[in-house]
C-alpha atoms as a PDB file:
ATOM      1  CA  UNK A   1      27.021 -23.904  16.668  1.00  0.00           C
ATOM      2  CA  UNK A   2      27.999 -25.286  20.429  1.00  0.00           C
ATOM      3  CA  UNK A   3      25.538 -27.702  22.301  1.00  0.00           C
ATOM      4  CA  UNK A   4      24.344 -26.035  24.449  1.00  0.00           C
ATOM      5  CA  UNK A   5      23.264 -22.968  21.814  1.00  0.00           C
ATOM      6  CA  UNK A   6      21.544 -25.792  19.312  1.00  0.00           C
ATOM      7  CA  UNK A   7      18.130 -26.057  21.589  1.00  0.00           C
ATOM      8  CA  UNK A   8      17.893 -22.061  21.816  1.00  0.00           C
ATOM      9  CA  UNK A   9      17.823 -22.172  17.794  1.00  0.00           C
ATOM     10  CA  UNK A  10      15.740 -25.144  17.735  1.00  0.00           C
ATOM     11  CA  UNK A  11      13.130 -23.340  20.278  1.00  0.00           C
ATOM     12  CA  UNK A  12      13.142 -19.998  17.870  1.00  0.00           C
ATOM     13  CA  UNK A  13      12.719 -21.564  14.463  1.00  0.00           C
ATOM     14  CA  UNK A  14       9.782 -23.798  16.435  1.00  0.00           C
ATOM     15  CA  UNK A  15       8.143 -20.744  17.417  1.00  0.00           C
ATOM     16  CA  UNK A  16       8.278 -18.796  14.309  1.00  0.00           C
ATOM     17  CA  UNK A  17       6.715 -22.282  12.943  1.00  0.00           C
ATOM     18  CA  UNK A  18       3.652 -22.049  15.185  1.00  0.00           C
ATOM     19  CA  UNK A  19       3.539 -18.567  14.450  1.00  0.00           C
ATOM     20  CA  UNK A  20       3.442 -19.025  11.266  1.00  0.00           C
ATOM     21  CA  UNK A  21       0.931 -22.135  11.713  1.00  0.00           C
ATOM     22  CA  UNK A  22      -1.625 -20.010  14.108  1.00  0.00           C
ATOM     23  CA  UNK A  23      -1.229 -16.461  11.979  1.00  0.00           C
ATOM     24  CA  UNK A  24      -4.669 -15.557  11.295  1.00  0.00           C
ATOM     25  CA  UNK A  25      -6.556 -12.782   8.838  1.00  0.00           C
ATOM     26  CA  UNK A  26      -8.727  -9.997  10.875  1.00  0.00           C
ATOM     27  CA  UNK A  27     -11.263  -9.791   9.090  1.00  0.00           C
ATOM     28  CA  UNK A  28     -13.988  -6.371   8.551  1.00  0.00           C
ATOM     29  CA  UNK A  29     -16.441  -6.369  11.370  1.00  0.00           C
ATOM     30  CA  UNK A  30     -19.615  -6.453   9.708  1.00  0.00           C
ATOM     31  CA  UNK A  31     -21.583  -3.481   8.124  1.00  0.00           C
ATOM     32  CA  UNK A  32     -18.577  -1.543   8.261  1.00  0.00           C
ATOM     33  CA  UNK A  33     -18.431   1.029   5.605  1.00  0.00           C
ATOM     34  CA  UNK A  34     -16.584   0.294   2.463  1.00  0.00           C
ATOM     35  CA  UNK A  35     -13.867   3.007   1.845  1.00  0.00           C
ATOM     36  CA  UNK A  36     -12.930   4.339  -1.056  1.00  0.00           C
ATOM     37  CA  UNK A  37     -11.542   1.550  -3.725  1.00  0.00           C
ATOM     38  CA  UNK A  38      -8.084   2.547  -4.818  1.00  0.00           C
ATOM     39  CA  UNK A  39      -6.171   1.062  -7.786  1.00  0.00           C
ATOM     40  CA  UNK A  40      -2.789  -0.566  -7.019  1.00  0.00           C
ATOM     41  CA  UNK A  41       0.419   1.844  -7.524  1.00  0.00           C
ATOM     42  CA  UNK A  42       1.925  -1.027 -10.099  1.00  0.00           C
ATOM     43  CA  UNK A  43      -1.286  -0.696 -12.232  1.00  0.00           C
ATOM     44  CA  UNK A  44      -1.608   2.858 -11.923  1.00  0.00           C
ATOM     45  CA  UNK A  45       2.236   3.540 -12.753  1.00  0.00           C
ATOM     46  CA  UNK A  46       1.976   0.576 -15.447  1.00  0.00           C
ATOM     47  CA  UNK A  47      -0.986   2.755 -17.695  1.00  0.00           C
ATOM     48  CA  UNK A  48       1.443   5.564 -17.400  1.00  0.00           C
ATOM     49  CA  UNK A  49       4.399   4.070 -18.969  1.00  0.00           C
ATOM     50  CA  UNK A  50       4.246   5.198 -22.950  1.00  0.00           C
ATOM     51  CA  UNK A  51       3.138   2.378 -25.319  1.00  0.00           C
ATOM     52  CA  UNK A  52       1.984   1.968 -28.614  1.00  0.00           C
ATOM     53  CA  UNK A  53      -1.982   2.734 -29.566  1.00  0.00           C
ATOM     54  CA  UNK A  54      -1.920  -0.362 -31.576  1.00  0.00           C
ATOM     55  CA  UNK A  55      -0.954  -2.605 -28.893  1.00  0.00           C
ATOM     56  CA  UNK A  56      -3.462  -0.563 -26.145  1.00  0.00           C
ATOM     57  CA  UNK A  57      -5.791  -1.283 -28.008  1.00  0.00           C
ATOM     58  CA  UNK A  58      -5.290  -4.748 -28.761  1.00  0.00           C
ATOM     59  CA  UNK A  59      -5.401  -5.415 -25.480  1.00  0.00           C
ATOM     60  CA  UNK A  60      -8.405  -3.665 -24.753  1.00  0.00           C
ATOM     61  CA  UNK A  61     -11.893  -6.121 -23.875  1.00  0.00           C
ATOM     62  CA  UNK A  62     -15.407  -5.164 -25.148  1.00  0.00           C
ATOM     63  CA  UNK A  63     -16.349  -6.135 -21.572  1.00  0.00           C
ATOM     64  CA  UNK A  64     -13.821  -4.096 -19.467  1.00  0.00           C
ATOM     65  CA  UNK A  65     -16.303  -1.667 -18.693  1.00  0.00           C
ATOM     66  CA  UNK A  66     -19.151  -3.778 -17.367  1.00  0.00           C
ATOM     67  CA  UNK A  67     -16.451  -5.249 -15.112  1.00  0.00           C
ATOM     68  CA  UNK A  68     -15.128  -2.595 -13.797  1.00  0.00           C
ATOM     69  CA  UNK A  69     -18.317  -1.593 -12.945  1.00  0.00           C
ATOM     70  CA  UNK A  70     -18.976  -4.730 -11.312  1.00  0.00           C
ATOM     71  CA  UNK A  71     -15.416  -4.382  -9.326  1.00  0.00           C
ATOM     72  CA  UNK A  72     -16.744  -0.797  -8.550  1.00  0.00           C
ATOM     73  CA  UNK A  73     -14.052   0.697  -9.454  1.00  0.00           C
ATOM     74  CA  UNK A  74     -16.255   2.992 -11.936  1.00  0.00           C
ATOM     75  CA  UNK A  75     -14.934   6.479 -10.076  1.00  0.00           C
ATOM     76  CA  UNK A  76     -11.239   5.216 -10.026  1.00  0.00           C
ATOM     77  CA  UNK A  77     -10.259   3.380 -13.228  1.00  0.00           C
ATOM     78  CA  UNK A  78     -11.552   3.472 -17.080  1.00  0.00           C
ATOM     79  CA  UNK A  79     -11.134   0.523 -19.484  1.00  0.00           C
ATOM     80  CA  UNK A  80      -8.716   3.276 -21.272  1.00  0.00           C
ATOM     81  CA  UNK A  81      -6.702   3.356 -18.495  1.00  0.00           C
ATOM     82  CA  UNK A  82      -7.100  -0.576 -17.979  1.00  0.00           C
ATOM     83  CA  UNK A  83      -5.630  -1.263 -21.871  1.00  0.00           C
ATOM     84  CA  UNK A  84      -2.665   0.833 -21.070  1.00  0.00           C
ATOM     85  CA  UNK A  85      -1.997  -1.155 -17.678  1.00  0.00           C
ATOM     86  CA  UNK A  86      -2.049  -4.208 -19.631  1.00  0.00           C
ATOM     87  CA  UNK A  87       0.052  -3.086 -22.224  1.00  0.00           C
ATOM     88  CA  UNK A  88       2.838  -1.172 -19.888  1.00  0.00           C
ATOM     89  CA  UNK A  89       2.811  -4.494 -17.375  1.00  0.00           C
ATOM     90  CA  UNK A  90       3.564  -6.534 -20.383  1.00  0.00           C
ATOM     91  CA  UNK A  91       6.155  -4.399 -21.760  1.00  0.00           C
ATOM     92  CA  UNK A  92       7.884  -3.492 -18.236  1.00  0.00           C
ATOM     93  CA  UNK A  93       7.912  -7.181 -17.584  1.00  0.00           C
ATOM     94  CA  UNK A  94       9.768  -7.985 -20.737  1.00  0.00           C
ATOM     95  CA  UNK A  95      12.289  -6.079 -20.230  1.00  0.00           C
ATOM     96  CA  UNK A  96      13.207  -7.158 -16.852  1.00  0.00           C
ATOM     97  CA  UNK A  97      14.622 -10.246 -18.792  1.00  0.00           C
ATOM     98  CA  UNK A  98      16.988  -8.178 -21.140  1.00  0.00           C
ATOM     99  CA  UNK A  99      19.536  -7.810 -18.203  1.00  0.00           C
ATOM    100  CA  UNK A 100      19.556 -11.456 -17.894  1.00  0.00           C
ATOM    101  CA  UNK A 101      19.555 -12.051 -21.604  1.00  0.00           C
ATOM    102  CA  UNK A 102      23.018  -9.272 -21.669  1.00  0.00           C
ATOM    103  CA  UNK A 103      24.562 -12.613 -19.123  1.00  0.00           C
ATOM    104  CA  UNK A 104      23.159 -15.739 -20.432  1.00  0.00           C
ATOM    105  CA  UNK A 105      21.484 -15.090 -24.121  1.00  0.00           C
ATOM    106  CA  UNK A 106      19.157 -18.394 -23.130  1.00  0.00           C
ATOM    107  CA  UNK A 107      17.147 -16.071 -20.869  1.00  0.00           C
ATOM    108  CA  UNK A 108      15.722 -14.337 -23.765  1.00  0.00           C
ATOM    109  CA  UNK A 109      12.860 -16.706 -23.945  1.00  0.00           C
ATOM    110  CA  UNK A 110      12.032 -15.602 -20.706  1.00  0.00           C
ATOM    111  CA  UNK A 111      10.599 -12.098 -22.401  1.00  0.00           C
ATOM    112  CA  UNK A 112       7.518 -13.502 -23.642  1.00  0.00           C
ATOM    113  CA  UNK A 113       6.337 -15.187 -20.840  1.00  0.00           C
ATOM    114  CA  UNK A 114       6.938 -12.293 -18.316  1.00  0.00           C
ATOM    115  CA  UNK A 115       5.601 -10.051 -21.009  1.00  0.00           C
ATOM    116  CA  UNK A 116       2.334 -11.959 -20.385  1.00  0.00           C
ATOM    117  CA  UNK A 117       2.379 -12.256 -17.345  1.00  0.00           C
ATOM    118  CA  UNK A 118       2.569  -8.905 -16.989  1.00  0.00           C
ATOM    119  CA  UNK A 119      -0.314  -8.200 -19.515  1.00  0.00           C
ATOM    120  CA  UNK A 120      -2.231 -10.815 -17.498  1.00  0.00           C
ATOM    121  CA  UNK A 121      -2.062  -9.074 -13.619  1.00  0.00           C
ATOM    122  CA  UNK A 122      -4.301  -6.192 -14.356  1.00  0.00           C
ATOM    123  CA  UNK A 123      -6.797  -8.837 -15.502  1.00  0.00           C
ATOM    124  CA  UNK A 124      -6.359 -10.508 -12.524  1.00  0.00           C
ATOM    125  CA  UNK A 125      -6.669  -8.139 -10.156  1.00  0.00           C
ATOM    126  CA  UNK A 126     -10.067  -6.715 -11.594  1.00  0.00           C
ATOM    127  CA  UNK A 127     -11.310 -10.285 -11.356  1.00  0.00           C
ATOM    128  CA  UNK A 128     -10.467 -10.638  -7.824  1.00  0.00           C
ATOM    129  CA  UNK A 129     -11.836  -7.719  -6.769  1.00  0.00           C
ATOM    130  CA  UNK A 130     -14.802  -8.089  -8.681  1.00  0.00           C
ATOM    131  CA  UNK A 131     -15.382 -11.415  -6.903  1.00  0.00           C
ATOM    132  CA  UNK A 132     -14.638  -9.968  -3.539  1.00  0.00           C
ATOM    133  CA  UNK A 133     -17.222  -6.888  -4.002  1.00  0.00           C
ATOM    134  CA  UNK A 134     -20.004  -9.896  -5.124  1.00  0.00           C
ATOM    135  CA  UNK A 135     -19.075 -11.561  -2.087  1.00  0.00           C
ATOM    136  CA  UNK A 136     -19.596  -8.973   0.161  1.00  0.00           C
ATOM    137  CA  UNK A 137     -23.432  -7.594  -1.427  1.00  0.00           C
ATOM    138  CA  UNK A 138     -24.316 -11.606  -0.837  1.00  0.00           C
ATOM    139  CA  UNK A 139     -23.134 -11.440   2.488  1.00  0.00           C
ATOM    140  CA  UNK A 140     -25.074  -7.947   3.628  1.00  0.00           C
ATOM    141  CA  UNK A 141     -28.551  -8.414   1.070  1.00  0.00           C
ATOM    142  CA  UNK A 142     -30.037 -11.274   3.841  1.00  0.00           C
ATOM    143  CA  UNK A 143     -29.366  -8.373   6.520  1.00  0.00           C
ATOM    144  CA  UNK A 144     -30.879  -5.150   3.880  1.00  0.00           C
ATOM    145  CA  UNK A 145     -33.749  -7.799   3.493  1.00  0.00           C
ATOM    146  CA  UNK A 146     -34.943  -7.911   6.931  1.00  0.00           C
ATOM    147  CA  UNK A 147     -33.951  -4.436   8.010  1.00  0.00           C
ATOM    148  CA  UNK A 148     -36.599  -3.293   4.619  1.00  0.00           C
ATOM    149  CA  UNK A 149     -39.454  -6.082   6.021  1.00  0.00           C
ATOM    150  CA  UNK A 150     -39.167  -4.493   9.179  1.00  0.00           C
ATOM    151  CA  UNK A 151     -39.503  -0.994   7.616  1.00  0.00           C
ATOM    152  CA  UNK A 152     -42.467  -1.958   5.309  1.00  0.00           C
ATOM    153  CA  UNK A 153     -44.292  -4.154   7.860  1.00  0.00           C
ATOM    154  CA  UNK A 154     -44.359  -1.025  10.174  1.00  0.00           C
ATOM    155  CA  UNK A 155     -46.295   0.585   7.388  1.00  0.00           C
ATOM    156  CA  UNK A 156     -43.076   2.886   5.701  1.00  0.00           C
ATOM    157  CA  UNK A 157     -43.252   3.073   1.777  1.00  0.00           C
ATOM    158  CA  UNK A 158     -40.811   1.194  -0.102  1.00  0.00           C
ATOM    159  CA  UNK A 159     -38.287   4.474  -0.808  1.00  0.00           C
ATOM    160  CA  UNK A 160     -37.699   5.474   2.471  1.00  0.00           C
ATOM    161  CA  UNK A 161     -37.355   2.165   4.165  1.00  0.00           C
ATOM    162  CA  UNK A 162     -34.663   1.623   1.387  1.00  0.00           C
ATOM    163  CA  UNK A 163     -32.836   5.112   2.491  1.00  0.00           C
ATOM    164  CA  UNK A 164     -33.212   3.858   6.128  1.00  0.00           C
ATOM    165  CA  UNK A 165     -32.100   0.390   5.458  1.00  0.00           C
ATOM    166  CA  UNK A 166     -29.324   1.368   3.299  1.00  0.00           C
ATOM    167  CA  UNK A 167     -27.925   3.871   6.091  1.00  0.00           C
ATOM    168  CA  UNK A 168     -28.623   1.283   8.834  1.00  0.00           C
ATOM    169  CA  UNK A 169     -26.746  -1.065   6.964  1.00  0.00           C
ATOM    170  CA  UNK A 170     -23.905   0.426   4.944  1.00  0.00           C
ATOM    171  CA  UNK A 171     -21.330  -1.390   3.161  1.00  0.00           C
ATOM    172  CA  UNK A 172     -20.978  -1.982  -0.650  1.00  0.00           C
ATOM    173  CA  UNK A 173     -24.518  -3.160  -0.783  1.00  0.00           C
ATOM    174  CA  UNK A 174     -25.461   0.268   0.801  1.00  0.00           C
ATOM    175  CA  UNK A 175     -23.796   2.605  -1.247  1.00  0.00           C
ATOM    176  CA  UNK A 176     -25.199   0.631  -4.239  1.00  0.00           C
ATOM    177  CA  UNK A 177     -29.175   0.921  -2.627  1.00  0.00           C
ATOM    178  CA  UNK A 178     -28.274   4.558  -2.312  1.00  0.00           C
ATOM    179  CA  UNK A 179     -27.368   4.972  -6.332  1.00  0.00           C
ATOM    180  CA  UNK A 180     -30.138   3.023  -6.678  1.00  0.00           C
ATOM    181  CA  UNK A 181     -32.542   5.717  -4.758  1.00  0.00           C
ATOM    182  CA  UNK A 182     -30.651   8.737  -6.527  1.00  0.00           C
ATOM    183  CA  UNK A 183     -31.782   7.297 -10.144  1.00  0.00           C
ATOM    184  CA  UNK A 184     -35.205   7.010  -9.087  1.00  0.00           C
ATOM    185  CA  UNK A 185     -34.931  10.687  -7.885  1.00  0.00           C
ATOM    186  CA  UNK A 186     -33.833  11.817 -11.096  1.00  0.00           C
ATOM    187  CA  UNK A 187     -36.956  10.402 -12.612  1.00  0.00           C
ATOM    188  CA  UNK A 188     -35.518   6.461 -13.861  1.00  0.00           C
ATOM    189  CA  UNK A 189     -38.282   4.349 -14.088  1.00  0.00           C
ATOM    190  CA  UNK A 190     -38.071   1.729 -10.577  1.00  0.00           C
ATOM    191  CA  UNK A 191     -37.698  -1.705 -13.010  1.00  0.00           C
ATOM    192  CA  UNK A 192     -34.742   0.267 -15.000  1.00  0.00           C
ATOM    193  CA  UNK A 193     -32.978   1.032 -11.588  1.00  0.00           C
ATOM    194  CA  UNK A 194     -33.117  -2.201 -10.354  1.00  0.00           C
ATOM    195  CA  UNK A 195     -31.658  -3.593 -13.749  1.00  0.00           C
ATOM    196  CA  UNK A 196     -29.144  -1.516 -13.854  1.00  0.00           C
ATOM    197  CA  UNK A 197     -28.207  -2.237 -10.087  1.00  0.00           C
ATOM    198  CA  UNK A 198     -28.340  -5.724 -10.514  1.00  0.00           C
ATOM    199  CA  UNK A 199     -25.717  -5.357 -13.658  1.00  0.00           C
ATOM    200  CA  UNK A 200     -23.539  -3.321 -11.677  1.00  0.00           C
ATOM    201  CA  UNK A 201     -23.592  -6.036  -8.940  1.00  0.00           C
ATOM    202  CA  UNK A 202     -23.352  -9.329 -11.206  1.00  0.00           C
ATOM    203  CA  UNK A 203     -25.004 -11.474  -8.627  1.00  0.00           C
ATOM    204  CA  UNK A 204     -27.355 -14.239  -9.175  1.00  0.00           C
ATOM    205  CA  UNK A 205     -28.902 -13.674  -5.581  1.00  0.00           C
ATOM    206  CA  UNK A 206     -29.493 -10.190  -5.938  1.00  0.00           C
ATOM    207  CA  UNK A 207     -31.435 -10.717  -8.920  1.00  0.00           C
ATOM    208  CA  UNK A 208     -33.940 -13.067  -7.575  1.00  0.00           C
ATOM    209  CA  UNK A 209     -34.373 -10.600  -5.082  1.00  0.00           C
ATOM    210  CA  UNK A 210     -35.234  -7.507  -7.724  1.00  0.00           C
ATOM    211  CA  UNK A 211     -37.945 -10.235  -9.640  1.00  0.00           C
ATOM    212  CA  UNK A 212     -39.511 -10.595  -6.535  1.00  0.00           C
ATOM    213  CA  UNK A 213     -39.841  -7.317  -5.408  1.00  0.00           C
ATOM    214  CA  UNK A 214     -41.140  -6.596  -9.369  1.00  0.00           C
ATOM    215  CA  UNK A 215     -43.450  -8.980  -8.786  1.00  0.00           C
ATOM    216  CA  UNK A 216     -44.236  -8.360  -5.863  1.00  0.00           C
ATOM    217  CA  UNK A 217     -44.949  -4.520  -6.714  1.00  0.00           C
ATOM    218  CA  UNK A 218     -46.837  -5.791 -10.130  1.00  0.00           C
ATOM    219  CA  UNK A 219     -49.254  -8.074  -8.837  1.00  0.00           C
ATOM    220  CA  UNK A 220     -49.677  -6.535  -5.834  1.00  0.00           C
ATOM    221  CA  UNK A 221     -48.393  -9.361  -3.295  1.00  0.00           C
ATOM    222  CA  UNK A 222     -47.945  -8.163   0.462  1.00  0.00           C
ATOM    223  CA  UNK A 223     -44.053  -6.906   0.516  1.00  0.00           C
ATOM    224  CA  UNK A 224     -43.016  -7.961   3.627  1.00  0.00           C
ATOM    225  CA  UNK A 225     -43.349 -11.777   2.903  1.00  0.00           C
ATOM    226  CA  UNK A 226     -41.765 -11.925  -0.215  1.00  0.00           C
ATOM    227  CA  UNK A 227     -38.927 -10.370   1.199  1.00  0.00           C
ATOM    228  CA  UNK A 228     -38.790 -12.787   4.333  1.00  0.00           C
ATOM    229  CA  UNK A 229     -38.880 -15.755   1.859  1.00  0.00           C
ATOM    230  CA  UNK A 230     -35.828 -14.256  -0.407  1.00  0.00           C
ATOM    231  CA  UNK A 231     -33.823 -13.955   2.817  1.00  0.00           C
ATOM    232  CA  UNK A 232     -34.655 -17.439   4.284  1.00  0.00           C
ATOM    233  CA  UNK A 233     -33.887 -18.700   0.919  1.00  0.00           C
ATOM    234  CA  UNK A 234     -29.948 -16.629   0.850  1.00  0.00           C
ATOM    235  CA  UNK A 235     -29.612 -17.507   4.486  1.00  0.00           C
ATOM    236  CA  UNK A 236     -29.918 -21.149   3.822  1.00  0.00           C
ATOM    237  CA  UNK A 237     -27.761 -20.737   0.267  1.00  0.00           C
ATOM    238  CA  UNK A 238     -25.044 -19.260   2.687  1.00  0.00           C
ATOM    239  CA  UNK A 239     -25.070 -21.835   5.131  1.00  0.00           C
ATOM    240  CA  UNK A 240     -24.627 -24.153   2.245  1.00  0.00           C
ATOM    241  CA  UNK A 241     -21.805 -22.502   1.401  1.00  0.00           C
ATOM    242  CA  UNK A 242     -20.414 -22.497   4.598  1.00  0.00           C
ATOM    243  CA  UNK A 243     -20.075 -26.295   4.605  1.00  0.00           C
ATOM    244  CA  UNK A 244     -18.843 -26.253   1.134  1.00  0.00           C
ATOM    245  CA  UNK A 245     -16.257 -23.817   2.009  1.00  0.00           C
ATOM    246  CA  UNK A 246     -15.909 -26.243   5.901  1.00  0.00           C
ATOM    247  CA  UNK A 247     -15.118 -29.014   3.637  1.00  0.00           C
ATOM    248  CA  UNK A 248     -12.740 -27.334   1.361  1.00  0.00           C
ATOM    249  CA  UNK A 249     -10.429 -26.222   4.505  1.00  0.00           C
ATOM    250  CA  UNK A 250     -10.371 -29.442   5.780  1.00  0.00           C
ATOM    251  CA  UNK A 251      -7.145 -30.506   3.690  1.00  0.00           C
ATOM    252  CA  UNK A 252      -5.821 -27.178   3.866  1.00  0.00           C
ATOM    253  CA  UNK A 253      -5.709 -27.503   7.799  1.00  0.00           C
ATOM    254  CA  UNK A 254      -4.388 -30.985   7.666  1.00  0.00           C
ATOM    255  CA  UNK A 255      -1.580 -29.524   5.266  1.00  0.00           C
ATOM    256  CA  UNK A 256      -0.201 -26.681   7.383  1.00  0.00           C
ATOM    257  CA  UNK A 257      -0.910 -29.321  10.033  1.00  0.00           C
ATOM    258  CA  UNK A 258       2.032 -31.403   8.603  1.00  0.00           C
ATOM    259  CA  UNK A 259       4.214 -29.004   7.633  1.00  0.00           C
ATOM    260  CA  UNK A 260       4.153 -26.252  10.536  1.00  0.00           C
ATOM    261  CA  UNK A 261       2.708 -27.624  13.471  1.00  0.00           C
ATOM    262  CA  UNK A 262       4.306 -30.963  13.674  1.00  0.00           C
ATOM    263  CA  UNK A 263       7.527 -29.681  12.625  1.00  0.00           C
ATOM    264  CA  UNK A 264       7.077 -27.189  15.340  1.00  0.00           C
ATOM    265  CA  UNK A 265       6.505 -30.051  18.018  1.00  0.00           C
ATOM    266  CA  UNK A 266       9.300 -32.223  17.317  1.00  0.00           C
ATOM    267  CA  UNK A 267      11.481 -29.245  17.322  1.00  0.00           C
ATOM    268  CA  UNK A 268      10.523 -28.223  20.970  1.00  0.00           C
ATOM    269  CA  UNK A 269      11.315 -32.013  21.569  1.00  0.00           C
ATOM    270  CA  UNK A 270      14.518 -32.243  20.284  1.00  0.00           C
ATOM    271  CA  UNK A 271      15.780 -29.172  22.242  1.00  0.00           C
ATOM    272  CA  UNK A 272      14.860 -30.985  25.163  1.00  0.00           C
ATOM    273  CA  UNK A 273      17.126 -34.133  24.078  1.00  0.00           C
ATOM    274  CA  UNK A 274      19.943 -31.423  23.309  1.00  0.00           C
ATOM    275  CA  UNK A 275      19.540 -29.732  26.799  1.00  0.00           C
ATOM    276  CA  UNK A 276      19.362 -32.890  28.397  1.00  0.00           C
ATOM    277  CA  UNK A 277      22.230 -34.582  26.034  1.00  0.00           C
ATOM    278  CA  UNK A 278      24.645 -31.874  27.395  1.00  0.00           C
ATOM    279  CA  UNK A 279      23.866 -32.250  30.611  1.00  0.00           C
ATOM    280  CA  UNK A 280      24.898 -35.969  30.424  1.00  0.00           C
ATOM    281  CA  UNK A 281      28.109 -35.373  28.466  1.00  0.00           C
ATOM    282  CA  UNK A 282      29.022 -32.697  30.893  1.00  0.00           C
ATOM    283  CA  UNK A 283      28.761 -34.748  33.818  1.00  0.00           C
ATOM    284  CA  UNK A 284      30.584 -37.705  32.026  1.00  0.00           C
ATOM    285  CA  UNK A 285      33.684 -34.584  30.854  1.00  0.00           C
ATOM    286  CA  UNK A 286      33.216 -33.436  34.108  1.00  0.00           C
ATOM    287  CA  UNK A 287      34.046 -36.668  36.428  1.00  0.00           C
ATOM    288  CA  UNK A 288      36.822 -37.560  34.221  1.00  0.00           C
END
């Protein structure tokens, strides 16, 4: 590469480093609905692939379908369906280290640990988006709470400021209030509902909420405050978890700091020292 080409390069890969430094997630604009909740192609093709009952089934969890539930993923994926993923990702991945083993017989120790590896991502998946879907009803019940105090303080029963709040609000946590109100329509009793939502959900904060509104229903406390108190009390639990989550970045930052940014920087300036390096030996070539 010439001299006077160097600080062109040096410019480009200290651009794509601030790209990559600045690149930043868009996240969902608030109350947006859902969507439907699609399981991967890789897990879908892996509980296709034939595999032994014995070894589906070893690989099956007693709890698979409580968290799928909790994923809500109830509509789109069975813990049948789950065991064969686990066992077809472990054998697929396996055998993707037989080629290598044909070349260097060594790499046949690499079978095991991409078999579970491969056992292991359906697992993982499930318990990411199970943690994602909890994240989000946490984030929208402060909002459902206020929208139903509203409701119930202008003198609505507690049903249909749920169906209003619900389809004011959307989301996960309003498709789940809207289960919620078709059970009670089909005659389950209110406390059995709210169980079962709260199961489905597998948050801590939305069951403090449910006691209080049983308690609140059973001893015949006014509504509307304790549902302002449950969503002072998540509003300041966020906020707390905002500087948690503040103070966990803060390394993070620094890090891509150090290895993007700065990079970036003394890239741009040593373009400039090339540019203005050729410009001297130029002249000097030039006059002699």
């Amino acid at each position: 590469m010439s001299i006077a080409s160097s600080p062109l390069a040096l410019w480009v890969a200290a651009l794509a480093c601030a790209a990559m430094a600045l690149r930043a997630r868009r996240p969902r604009a608030a109350g947006a609905p859902a969507g439907p909740a699609p399981v991967p192609g890789l897990i879908r093709l892996a509980s296709r692939l034939p595999c032994p009952a014995a070894l589906t089934r070893a690989l099956g969890r007693a709890e698979d379908e409580a968290r799928i539930g909790r994923a809500g993923l109830a509509d789109a994926l069975t813990p049948a369906m789950l065991g064969r993923a686990r066992a077809g990702g472990g054998l697929a991945a396996a055998a993707l280290a037989l080629p290598a083993a044909a070349v260097a017989p060594l790499a046949v120790v690499l079978a095991p640990l991409l078999g579970a590896a491969g056992a292991y991502a359906p697992s993982r998946w499930l318990a990411g988006r199970q943690a994602a879907r909890r994240r989000a009803l946490v984030r929208e019940l402060p909002d459902l709470l206020d929208l139903l105090g509203i409701c119930v303080e202008s003198g609505m029963a507690l049903d249909p400021a749920l169906e209003l709040a619900a389809g004011r609000l959307g989301g996960e946590l309003g498709a789940e209030i809207d289960r919620v109100l078709r059970d009670l329509s089909l005659g389950t009793q209110r406390a059995d509902a709210y169980r079962a939502l709260v199961d489905r959900a597998g948050a801590p904060e939305l069951a403090q909420t449910v006691g209080a509104l049983l308690q609140a229903e059973e001893l015949g406390a006014p509504l509307s405050r304790a549902l302002e108190g449950q969503a002072e009390a998540l509003r300041v639990a966020r906020r707390q978890a905002a500087r948690e989550r503040a103070a966990r970045a803060a390394p993070k930052i620094q890090l891509v700091v150090a290895l993007l940014m700065v990079p970036a920087v003394l890239l741009l300036v040593l373009g400039v020292l090339l540019i203005e390096l050729s410009r001297q030996v130029g002249g000097v070539v030039g006059a002699s």
